[in-house]
Protein backbone atom coordinates (compact mmCIF):
# COMPACT_ATOMS: atom_id res chain seq x y z
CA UNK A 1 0.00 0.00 0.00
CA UNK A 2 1.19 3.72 -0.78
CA UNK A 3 -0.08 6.98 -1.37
CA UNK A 4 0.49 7.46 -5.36
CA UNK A 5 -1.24 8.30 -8.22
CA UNK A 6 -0.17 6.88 -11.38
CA UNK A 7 -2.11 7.92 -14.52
CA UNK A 8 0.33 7.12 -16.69
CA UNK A 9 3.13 3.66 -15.90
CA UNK A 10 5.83 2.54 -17.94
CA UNK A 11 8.65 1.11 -16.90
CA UNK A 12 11.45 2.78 -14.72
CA UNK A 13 12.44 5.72 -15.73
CA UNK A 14 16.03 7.83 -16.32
CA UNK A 15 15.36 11.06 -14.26
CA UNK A 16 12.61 12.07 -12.70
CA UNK A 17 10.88 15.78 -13.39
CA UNK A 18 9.00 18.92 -11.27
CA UNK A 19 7.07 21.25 -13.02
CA UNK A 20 5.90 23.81 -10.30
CA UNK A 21 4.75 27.54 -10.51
CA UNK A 22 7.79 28.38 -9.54
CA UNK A 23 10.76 26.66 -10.73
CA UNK A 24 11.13 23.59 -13.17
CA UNK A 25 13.30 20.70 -11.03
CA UNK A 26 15.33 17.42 -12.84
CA UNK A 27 17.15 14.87 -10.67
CA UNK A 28 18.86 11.13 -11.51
CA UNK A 29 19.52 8.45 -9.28
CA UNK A 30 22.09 5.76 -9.01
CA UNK A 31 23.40 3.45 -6.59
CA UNK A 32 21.75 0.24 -5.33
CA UNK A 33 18.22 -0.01 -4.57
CA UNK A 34 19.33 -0.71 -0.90
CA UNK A 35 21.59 2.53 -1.02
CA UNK A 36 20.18 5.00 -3.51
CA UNK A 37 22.68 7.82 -4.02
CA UNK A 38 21.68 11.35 -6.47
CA UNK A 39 23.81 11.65 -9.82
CA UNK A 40 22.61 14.59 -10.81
CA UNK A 41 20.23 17.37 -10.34
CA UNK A 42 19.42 21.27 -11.71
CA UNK A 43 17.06 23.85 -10.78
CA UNK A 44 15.36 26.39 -13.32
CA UNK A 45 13.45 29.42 -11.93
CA UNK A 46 10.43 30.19 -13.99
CA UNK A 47 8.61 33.67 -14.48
CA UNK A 48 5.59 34.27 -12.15
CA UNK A 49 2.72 33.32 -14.04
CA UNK A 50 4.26 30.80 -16.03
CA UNK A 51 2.73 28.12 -15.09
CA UNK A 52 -0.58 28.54 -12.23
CA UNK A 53 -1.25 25.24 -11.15
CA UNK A 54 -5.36 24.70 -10.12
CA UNK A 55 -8.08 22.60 -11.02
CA UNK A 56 -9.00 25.48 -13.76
CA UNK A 57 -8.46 24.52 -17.46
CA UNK A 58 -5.31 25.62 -17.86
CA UNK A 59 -2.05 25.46 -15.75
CA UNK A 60 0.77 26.00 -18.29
CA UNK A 61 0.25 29.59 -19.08
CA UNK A 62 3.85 30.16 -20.78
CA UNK A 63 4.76 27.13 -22.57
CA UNK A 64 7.80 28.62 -24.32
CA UNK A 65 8.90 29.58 -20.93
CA UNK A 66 8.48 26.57 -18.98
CA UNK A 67 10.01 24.41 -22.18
CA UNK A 68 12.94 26.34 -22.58
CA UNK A 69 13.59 25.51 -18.11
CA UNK A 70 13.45 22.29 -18.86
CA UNK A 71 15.62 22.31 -21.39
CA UNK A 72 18.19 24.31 -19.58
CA UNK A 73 17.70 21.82 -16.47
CA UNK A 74 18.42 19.25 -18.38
CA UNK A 75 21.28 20.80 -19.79
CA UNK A 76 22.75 21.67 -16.42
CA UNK A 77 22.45 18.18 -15.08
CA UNK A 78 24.05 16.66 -18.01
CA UNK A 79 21.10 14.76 -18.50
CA UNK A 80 19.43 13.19 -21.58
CA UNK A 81 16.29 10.84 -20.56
CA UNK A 82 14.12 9.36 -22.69
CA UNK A 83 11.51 8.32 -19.76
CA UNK A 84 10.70 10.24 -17.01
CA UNK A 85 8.63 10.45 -14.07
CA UNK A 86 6.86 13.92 -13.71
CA UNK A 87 5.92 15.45 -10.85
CA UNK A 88 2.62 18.43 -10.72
CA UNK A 89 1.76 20.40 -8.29
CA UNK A 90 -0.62 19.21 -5.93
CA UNK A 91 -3.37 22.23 -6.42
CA UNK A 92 -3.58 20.81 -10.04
CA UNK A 93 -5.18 17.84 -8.65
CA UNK A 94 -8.02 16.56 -5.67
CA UNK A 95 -6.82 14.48 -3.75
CA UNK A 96 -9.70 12.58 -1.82
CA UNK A 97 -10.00 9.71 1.20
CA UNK A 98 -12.56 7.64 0.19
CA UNK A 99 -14.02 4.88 1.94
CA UNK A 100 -16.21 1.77 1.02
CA UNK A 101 -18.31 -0.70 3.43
CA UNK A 102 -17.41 -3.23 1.05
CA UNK A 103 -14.97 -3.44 -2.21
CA UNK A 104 -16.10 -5.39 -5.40
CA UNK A 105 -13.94 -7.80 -6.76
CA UNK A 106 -13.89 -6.94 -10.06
CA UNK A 107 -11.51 -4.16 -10.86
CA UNK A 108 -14.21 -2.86 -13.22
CA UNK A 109 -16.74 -2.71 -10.60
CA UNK A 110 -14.65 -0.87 -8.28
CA UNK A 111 -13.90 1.75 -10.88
CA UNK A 112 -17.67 2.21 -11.11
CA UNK A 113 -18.05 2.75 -7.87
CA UNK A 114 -14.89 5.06 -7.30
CA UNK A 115 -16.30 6.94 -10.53
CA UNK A 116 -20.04 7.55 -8.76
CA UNK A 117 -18.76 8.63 -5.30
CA UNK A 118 -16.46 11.38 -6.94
CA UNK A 119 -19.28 12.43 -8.89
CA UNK A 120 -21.10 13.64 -6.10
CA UNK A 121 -18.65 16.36 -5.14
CA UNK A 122 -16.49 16.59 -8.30
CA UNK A 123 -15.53 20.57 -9.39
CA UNK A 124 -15.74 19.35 -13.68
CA UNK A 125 -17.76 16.91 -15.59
CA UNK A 126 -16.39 13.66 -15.12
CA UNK A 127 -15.90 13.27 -18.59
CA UNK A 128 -12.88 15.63 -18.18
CA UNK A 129 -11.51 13.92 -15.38
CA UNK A 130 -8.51 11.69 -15.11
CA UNK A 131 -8.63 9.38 -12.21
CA UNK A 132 -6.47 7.36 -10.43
CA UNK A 133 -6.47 5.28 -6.97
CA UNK A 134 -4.92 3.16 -5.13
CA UNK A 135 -5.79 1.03 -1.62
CA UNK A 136 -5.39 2.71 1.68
CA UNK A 137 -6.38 1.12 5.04
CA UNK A 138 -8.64 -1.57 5.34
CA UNK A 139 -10.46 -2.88 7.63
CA UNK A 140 -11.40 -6.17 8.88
CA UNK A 141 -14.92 -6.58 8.06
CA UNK A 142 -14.31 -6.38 4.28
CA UNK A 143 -14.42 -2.36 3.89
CA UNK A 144 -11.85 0.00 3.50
CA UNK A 145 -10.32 3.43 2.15
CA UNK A 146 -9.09 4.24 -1.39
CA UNK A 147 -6.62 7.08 -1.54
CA UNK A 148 -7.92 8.80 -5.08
CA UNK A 149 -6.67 11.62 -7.14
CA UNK A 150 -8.50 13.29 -9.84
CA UNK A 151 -7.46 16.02 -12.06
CA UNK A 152 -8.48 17.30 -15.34
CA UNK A 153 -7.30 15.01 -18.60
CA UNK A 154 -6.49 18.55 -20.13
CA UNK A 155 -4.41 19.58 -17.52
CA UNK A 156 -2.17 16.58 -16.99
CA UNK A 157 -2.05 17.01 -20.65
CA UNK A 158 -0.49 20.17 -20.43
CA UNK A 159 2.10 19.10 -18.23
CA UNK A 160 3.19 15.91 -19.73
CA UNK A 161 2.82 17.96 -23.34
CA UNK A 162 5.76 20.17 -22.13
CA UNK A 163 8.49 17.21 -21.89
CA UNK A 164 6.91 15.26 -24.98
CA UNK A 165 8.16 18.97 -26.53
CA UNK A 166 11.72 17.46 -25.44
CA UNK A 167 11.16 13.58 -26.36
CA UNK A 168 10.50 12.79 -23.18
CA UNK A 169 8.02 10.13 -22.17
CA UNK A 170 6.52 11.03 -18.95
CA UNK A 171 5.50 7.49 -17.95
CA UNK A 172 4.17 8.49 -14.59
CA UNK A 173 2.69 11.20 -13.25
CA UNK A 174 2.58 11.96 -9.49
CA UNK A 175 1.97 14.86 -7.30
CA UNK A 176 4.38 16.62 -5.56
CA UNK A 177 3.14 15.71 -1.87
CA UNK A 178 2.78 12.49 -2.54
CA UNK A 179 6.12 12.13 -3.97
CA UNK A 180 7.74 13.96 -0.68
CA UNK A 181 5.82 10.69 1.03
CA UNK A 182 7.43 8.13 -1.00
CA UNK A 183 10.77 9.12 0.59
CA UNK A 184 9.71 7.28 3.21
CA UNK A 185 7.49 4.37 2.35
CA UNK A 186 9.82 3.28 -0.14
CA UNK A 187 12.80 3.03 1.99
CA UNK A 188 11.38 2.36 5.55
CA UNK A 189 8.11 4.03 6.77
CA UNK A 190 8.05 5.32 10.21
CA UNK A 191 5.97 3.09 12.66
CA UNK A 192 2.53 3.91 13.93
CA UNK A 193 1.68 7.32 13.12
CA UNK A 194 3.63 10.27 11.43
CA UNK A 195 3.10 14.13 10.56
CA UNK A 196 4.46 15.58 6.78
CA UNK A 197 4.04 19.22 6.70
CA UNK A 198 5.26 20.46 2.70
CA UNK A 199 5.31 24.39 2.07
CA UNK A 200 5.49 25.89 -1.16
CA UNK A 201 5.06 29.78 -2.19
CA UNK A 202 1.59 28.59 -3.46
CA UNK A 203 0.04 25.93 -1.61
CA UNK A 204 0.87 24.33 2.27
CA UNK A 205 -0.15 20.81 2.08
CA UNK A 206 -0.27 18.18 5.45
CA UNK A 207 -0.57 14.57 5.21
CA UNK A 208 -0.89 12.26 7.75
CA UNK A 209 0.33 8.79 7.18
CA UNK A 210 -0.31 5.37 9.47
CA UNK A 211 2.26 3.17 8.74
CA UNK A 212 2.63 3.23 4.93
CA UNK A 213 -1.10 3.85 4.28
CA UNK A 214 -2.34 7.55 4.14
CA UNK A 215 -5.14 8.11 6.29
CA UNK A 216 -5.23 12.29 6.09
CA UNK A 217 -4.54 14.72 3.66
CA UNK A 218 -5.43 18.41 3.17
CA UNK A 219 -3.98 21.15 0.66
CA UNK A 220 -4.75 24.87 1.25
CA UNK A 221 -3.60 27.15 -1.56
CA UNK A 222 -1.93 30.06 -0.71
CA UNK A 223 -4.42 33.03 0.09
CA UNK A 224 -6.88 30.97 1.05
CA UNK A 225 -7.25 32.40 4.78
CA UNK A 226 -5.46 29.82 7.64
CA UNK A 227 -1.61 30.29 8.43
CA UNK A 228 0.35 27.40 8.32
CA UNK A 229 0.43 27.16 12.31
CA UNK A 230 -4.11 26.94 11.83
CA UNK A 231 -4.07 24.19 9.76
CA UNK A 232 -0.97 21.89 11.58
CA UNK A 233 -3.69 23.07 14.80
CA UNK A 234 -6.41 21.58 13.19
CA UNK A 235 -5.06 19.08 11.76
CA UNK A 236 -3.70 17.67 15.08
CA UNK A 237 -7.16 18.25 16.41
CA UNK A 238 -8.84 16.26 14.06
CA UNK A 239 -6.27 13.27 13.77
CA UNK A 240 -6.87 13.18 17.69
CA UNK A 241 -10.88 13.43 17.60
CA UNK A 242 -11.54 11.77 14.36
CA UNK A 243 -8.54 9.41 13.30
CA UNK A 244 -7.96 7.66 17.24
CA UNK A 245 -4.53 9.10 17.03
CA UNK A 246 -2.36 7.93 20.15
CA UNK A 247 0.10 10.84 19.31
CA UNK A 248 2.58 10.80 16.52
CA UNK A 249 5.87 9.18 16.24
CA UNK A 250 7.69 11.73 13.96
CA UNK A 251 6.62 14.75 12.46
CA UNK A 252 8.43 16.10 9.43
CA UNK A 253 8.74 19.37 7.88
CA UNK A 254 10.27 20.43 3.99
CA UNK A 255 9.39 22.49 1.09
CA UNK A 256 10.70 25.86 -0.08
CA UNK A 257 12.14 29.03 1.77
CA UNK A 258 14.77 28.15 4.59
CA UNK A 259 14.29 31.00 6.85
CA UNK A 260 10.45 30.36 7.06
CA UNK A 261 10.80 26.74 7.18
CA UNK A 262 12.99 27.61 10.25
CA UNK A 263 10.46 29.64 12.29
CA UNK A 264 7.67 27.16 10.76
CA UNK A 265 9.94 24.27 12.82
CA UNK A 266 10.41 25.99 15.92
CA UNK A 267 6.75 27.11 16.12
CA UNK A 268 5.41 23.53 15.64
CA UNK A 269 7.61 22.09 18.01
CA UNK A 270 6.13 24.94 20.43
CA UNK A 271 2.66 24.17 19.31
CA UNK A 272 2.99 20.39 19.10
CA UNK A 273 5.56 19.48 21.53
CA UNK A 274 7.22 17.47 19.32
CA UNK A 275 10.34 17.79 17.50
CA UNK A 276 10.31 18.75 14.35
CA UNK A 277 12.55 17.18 11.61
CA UNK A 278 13.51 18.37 8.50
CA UNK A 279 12.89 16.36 5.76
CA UNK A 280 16.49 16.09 4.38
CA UNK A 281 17.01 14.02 1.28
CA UNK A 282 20.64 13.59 1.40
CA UNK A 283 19.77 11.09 4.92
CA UNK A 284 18.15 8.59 2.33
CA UNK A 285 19.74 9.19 -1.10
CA UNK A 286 22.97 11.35 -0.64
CA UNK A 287 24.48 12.96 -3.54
CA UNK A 288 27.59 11.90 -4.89
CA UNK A 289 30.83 12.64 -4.14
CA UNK A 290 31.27 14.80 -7.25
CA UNK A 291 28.45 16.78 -6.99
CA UNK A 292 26.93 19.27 -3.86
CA UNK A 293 24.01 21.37 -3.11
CA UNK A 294 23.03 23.78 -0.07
CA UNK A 295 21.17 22.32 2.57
CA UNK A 296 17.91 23.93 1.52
CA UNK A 297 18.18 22.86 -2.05
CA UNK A 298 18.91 19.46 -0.78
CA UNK A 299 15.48 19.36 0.86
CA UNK A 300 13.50 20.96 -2.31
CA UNK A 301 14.73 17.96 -4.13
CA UNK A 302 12.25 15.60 -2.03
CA UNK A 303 9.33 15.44 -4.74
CA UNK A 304 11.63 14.45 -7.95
CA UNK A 305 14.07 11.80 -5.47
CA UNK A 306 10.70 10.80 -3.91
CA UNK A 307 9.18 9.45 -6.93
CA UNK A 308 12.14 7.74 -8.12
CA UNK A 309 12.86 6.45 -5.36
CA UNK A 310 8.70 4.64 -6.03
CA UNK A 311 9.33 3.51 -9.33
CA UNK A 312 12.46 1.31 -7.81
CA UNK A 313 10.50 -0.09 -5.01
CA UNK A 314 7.68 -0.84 -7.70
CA UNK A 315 9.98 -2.43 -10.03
CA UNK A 316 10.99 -4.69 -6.91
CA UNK A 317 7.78 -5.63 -6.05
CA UNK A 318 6.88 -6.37 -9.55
């Protein structure tokens, strides 16, 4: 089980790709699957208003603009994929806890049903929508939760359209959260319950994960009213009225802007009384000897070394 989205799956890929509104990211692993290391990796800012990421029609505003950081990504990593995982932002997507008394057996059934409780609640016609979900907990008496994402066919589209303008396959699509939680459950998920907290300048997202199954999320764009320290408040108080949390074993903590992150840490820790870790990709999937990054661009790599580090635990399994 494992929070992820796939709309798209191919086999493993060569790099792995983040298109945000603010800066285009590229990253390759190497190493063994037991002791992932990061080749290579690039940054590309983009212009504001490049690329808006929402559930609107349209996300990729400035195509040329957004191509042309890829490209030079690419170019600074020394890196020439032909597949690649892709990484959106998660305000281009719903992401939605669904639960069923009972699940049908047959795969089509289930896709029915998925399909009919979205519909209910779903911001476009469904005939727009691209869909994907996959099993959270479940419970003993047959029933359980589906973790689903939906997002408009046109807009993963755009995305995906953007490295195809390269040659580049995107053979899986993810969002950027979720990828940030694959650090974890595909090298070794914390026990019992855990806190991720990921900032970026236009969205705050929290997930809360039990075991390796996700059994919270919630993503407030940016303007949309509650500071970061209102929704890590509510969120605790729900996980603790709602979820029967017995407290959690690790909260973590990543995204963009060190200095904020910083106060965001010691404020949490205040309100929490927990500490508060960083998530720090270099403690799972260190860079290489030959290469080195800043400590906060090490963390803003989580999404792209997140989802390759799922398509190498998925090619294990397989």
């Amino acid at each position: 089980m494992s929070p992820a989205v796939s709309w798209f799956a191919s086999s493993s890929p060569d790099a792995a790709i983040e298109i945000a509104a603010e800066t285009v990211a590229v990253a390759a692993i190497g190493g063994r699957a037991s002791d992932p290391n990061v080749q290579s990796y690039a940054f590309e800012g983009l212009p504001a208003g490049a690329v808006v990421p929402s559930l609107s029609p349209h996300n990729v505003i400035d195509r040329a603009a957004v191509v042309s950081a890829l490209r030079a990504s690419l170019d600074r990593a020394n890196l020439r994929p032909r597949r690649v995982a892709l990484v959106i932002p998660d305000t281009a997507a719903r992401v939605s806890l669904v639960r069923f008394d009972r699940i049908p057996e047959r795969r089509e059934d289930l896709d029915q049903l998925v399909r009919w409780q979205l519909r209910k609640a779903a911001p476009f016609p469904m005939e727009e929508a691209a869909i994907s979900y996959s099993p959270g907990l479940h419970a003993a008496d047959g029933g359980g939760e589906f973790v689903v994402v939906m997002a408009r066919q046109s807009i993963v589209r755009e995305y995906e359209s953007v490295c195809e303008e390269l040659g580049l396959h995107a053979g899986l699509v993810d969002l950027s959260t979720l990828s940030v939680l694959h650090l974890f459950v595909s090298s070794s998920p914390p026990e019992g319950d855990w806190l991720v907290v990921h900032v970026r300048p236009d969205y705050l997202s929290v997930a809360i994960m039990r075991g390796d199954s996700l059994i919270f999320f919630r993503n407030r764009p940016e303007g949309d009213g509650d500071s970061l320290m209102e929704v890590v408040h509510q969120t605790a108080m729900y996980y603790q009225d709602r979820l029967a949390g017995k407290g959690f074993a690790r909260v973590l903590l990543g995204g963009t802007g060190a200095t904020a992150l910083e106060v965001a840490r010691h404020n949490m820790e205040h309100r929490l009384g927990l500490a508060v870790e960083k998530i720090d990709t270099a403690r799972i999937a260190p860079l290489t000897d030959r290469i080195s990054a800043p400590a906060d661009l090490v963390g803003r790599l989580a999404p792209v070394i997140g989802i390759l580090l799922r398509t190498r635990r998925e090619a294990v399994a397989a």
